[in-house]
Protein backbone atom coordinates (compact mmCIF):
# COMPACT_ATOMS: atom_id res chain seq x y z
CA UNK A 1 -4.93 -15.18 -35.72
CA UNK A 2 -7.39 -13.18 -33.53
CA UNK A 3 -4.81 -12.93 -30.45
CA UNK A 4 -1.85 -11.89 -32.76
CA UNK A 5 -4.69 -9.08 -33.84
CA UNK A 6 -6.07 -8.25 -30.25
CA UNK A 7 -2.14 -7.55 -29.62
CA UNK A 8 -1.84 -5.21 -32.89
CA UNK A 9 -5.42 -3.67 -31.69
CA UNK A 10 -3.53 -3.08 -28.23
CA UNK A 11 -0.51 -1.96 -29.35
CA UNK A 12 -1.45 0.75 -31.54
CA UNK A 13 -4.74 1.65 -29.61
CA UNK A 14 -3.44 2.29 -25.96
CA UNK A 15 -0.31 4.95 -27.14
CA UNK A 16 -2.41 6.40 -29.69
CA UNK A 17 -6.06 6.38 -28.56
CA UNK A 18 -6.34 9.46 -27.72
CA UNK A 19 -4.92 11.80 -30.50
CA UNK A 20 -7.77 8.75 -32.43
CA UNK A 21 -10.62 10.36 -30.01
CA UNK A 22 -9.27 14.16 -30.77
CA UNK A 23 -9.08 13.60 -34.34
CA UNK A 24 -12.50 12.18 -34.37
CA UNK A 25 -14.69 14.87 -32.01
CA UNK A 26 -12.69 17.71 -33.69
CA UNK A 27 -13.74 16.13 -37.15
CA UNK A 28 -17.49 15.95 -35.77
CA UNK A 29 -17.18 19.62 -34.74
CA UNK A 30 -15.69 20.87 -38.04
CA UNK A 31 -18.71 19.35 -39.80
CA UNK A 32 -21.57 20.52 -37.29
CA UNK A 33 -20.20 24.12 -37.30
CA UNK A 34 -20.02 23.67 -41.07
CA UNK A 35 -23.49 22.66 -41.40
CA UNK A 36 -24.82 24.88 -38.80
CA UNK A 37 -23.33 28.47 -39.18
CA UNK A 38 -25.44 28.99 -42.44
CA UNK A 39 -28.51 28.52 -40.68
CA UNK A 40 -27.33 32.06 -38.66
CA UNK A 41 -26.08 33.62 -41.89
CA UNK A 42 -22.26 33.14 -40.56
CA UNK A 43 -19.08 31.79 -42.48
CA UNK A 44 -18.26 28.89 -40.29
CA UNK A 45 -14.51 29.90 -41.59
CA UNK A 46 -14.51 33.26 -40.18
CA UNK A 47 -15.51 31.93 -36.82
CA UNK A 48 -12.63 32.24 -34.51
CA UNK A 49 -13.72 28.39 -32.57
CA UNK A 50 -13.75 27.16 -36.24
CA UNK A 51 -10.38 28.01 -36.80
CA UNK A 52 -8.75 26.78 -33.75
CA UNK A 53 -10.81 23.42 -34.24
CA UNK A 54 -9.37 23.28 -37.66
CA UNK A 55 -5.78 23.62 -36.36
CA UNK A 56 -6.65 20.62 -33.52
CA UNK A 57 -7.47 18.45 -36.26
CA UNK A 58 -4.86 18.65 -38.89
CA UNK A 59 -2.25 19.80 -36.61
CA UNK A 60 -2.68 19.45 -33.00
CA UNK A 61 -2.14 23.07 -32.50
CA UNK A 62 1.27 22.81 -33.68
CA UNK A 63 0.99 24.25 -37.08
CA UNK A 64 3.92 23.82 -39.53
CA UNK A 65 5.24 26.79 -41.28
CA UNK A 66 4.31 26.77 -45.29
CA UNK A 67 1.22 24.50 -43.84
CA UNK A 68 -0.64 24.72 -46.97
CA UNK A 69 2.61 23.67 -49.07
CA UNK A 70 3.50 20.52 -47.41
CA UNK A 71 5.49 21.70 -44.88
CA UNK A 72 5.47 19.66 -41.61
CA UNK A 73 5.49 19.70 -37.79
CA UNK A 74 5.22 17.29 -35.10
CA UNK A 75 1.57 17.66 -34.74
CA UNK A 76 0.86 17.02 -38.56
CA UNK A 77 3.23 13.93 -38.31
CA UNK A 78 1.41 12.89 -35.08
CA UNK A 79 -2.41 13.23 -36.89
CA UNK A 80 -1.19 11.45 -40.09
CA UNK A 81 0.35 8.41 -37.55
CA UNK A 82 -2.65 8.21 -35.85
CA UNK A 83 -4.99 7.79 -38.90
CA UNK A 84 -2.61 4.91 -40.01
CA UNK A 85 -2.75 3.52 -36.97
CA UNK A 86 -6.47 3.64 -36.65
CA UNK A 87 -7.04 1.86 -40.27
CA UNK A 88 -4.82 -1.04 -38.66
CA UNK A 89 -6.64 -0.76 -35.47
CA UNK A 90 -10.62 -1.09 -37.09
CA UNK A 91 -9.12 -3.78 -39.58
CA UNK A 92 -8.04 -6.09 -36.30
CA UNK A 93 -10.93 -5.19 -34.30
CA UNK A 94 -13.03 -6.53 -37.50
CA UNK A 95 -11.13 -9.61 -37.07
CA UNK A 96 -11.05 -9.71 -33.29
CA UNK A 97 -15.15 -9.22 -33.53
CA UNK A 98 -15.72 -11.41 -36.76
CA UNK A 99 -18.73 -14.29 -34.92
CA UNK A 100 -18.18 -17.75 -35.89
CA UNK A 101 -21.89 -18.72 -36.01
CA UNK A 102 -24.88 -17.18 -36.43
CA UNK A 103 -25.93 -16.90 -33.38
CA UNK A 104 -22.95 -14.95 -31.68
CA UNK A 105 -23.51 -12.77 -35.08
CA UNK A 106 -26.75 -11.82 -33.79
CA UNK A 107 -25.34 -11.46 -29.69
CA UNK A 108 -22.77 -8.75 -31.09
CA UNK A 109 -24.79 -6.82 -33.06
CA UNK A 110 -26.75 -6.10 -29.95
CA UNK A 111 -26.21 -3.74 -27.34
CA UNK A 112 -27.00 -4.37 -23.90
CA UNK A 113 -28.83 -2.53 -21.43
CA UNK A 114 -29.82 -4.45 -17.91
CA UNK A 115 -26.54 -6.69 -17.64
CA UNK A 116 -24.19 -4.30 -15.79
CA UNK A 117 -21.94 -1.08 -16.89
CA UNK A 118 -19.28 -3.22 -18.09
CA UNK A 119 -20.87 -5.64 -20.68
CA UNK A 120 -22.86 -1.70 -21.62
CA UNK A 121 -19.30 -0.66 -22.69
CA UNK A 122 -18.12 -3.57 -24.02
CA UNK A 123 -20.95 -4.14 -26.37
CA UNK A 124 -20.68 -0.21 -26.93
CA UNK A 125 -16.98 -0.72 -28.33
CA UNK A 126 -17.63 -3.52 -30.01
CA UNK A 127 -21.05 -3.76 -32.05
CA UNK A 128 -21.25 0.01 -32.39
CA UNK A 129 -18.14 0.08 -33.87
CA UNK A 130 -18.66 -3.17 -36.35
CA UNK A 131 -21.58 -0.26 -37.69
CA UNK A 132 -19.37 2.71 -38.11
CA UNK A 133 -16.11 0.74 -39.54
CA UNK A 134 -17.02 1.79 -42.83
CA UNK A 135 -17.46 5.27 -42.63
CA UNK A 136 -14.48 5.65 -39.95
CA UNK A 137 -12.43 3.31 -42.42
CA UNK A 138 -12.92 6.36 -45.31
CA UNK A 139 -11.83 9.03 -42.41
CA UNK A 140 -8.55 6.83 -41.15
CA UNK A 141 -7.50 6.35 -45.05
CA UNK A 142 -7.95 9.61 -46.45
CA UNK A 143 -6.55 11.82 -43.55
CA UNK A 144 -2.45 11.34 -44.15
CA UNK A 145 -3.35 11.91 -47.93
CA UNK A 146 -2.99 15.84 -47.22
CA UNK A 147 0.02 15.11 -44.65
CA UNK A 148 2.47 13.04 -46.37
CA UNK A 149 3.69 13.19 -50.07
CA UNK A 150 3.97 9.09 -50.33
CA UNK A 151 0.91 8.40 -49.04
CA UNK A 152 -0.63 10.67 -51.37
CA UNK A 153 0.99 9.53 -54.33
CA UNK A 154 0.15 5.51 -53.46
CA UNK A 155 -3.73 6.50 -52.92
CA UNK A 156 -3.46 8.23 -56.02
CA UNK A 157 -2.22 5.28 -58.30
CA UNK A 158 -4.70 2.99 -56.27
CA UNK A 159 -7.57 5.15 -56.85
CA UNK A 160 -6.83 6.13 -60.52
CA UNK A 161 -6.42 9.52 -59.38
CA UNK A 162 -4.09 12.42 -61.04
CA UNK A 163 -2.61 14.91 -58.58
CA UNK A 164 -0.04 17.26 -58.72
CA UNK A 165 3.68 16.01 -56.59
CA UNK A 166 3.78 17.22 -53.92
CA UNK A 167 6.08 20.65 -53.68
CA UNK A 168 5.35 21.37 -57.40
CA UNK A 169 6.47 24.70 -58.08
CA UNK A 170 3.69 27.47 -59.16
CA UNK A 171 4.12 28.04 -62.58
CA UNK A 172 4.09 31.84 -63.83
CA UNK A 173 2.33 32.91 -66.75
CA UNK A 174 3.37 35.79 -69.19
CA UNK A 175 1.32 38.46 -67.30
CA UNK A 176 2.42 36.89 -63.81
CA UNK A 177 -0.96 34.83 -62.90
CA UNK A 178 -0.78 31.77 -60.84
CA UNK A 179 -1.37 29.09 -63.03
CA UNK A 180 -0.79 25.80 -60.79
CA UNK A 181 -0.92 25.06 -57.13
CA UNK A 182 0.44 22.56 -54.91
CA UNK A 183 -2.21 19.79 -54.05
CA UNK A 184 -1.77 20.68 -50.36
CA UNK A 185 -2.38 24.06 -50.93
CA UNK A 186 -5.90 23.01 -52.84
CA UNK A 187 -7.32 21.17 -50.40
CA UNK A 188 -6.78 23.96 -47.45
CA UNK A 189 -7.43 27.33 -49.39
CA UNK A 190 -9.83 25.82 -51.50
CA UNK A 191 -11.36 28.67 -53.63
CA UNK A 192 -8.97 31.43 -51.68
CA UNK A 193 -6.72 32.31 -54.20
CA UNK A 194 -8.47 32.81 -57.65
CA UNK A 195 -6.14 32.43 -60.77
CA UNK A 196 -6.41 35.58 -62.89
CA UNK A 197 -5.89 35.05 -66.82
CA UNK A 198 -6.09 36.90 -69.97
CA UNK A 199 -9.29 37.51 -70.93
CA UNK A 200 -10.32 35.18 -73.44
CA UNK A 201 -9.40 32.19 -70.83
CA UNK A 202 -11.13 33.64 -68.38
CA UNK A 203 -14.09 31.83 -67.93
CA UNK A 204 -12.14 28.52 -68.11
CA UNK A 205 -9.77 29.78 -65.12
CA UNK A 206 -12.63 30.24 -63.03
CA UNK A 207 -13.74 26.56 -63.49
CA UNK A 208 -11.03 25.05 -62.77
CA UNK A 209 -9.64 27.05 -59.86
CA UNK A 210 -7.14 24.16 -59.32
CA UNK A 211 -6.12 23.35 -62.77
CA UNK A 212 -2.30 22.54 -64.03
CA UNK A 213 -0.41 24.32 -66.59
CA UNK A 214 -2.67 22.22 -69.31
CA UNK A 215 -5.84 23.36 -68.24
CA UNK A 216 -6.87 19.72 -66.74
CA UNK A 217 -7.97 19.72 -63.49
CA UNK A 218 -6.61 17.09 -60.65
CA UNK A 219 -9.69 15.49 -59.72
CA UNK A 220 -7.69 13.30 -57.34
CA UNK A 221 -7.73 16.07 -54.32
CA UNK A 222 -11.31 16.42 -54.41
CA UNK A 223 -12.11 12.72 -54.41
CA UNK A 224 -10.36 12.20 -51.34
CA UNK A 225 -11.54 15.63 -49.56
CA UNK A 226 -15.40 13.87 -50.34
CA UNK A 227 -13.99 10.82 -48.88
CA UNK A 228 -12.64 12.13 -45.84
CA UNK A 229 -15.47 14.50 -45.19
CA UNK A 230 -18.63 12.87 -45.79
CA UNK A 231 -19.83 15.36 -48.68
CA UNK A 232 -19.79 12.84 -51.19
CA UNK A 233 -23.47 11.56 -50.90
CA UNK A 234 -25.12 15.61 -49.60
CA UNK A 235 -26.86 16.03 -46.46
CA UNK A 236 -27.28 11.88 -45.43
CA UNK A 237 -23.36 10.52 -45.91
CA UNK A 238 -22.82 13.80 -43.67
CA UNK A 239 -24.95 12.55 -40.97
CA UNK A 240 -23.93 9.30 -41.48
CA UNK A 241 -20.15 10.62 -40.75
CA UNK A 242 -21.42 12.86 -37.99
CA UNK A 243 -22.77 9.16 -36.08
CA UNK A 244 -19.28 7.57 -37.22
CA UNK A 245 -17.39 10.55 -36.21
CA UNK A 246 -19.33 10.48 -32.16
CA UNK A 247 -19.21 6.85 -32.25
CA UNK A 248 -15.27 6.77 -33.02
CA UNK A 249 -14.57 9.56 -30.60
CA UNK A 250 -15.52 6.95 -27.73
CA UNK A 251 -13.77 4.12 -29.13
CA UNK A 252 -10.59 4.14 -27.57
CA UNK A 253 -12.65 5.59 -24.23
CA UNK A 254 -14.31 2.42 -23.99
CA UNK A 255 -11.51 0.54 -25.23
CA UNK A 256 -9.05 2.28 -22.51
CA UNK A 257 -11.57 1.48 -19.57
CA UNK A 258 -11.58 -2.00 -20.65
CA UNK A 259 -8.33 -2.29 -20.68
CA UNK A 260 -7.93 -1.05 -17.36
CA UNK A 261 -10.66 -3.22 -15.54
CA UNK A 262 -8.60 -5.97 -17.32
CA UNK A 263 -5.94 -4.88 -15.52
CA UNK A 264 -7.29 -4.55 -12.13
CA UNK A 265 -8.99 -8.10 -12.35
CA UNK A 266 -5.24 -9.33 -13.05
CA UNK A 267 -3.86 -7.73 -10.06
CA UNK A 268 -6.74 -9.00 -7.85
CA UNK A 269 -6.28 -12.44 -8.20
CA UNK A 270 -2.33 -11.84 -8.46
């Protein structure tokens, strides 16, 4: 069982290691500038390095037109991959690291300093990640939510969660307001178009920004937003992501210099 999963770790981790490692320092820079550019009395959103970060993380640079209405490009394909790729990738490196007595539990959970580089990044890669697998689990699963229509739907029914389909059509009101938006358009211009209504429902358009032609608001896209971004538990799950998200980000580093001292001990002795 563990080598069939060391190949799976391998197989997904060496073509797609590195678009894991953008995803994951771009992610850590979204939430630092976040966090930080209040304490100047900025919008982190109106920051031009904010922007392009943004477009590095959900698309690789290669945004897709009608981006915020499902519409997709290779770079949003490419991101949403990855994430897959990565669940499968921490869930066999769980399995590949899993001890088999106590006392090899207590070996890998410790990192060490005065036995060469290599075992340092080995036991970097390996009992630094077993820490962060949680928190980089919730990143990995929640990313292709906002990329790919199926995916979104399937997390949806697992979590409970209404959303819209994706593509649903904005419905027009009598006096021409919005009243609906597509789910992918929620999550990226969250708050940026505000419905306007009559004025007696006024006060109930304005809480729920993101509402459907019933009035009930999809609580589905928010869930997963939390999930994905650490701002479900306030200031400490976003630290805790922050660690996760540095930690991740040299994952497949590690992983790829292992690999390739692997490789030059092989060629050694051949």
């Amino acid at each position: 069982m563990r080598k069939f999963c060391l190949k799976i770790h391998r197989w997904f981790a060496l073509p797609l290691g590195v678009i894991m490692a953008v995803l994951c320092f771009s992610g850590l820079a979204i939430l630092l500038i976040k966090d930080i550019a209040p304490l100047f009395d900025m919008n982190a959103k109106e920051l031009p390095i904010y922007t392009a970060i943004v477009r590095l993380h959900r698309w690789l640079f290669m945004k897709p037109e009608n981006a915020h209405e499902g519409g997709q490009s290779l770079g949003r394909i490419l991101t949403a991959i990855s994430a897959i790729c990565m669940t499968i990738v921490l869930l066999s490196g769980v399995v590949i690291w899993w001890p088999k007595t106590k006392k090899a539990l207590k070996n890998r959970l410790i990192v060490s300093t005065n036995k060469g580089f290599r075992r340092f990044v080995y036991d970097t890669h390996v009992s630094l990640g077993i820490y962060v697998v949680i928190f980089l689990l919730l990143m990995s699963l929640t990313g292709p939510v906002f990329s790919f229509g199926w995916y979104r739907a399937g997390m949806s029914k697992l979590f409970g969660q209404p959303m819209p389909p994706k593509g649903m059509k904005i419905q027009q009101g009598k006096d021409g307001a919005k009243q609906g938006a597509t789910n992918d358009k929620a999550f990226a211009q969250e708050g940026a178009n505000k419905i306007q209504e009559q004025p007696q429902a006024s006060n109930a358009g304005a809480k729920d920004l993101k509402g459907d032609q019933h009035g009930k608001k999809p609580k589905g896209g928010k869930l997963f937003k939390q999930l994905h971004t650490g701002t479900w538990g306030g200031w400490f799950s976003r630290i805790l992501y922050a660690v996760a998200a540095f930690i991740g980000g040299f994952l497949p580093i590690s992983g790829y210099y292992m690999w390739w001292k692997r490789r030059s001990k092989k060629k050694k002795k051949a």
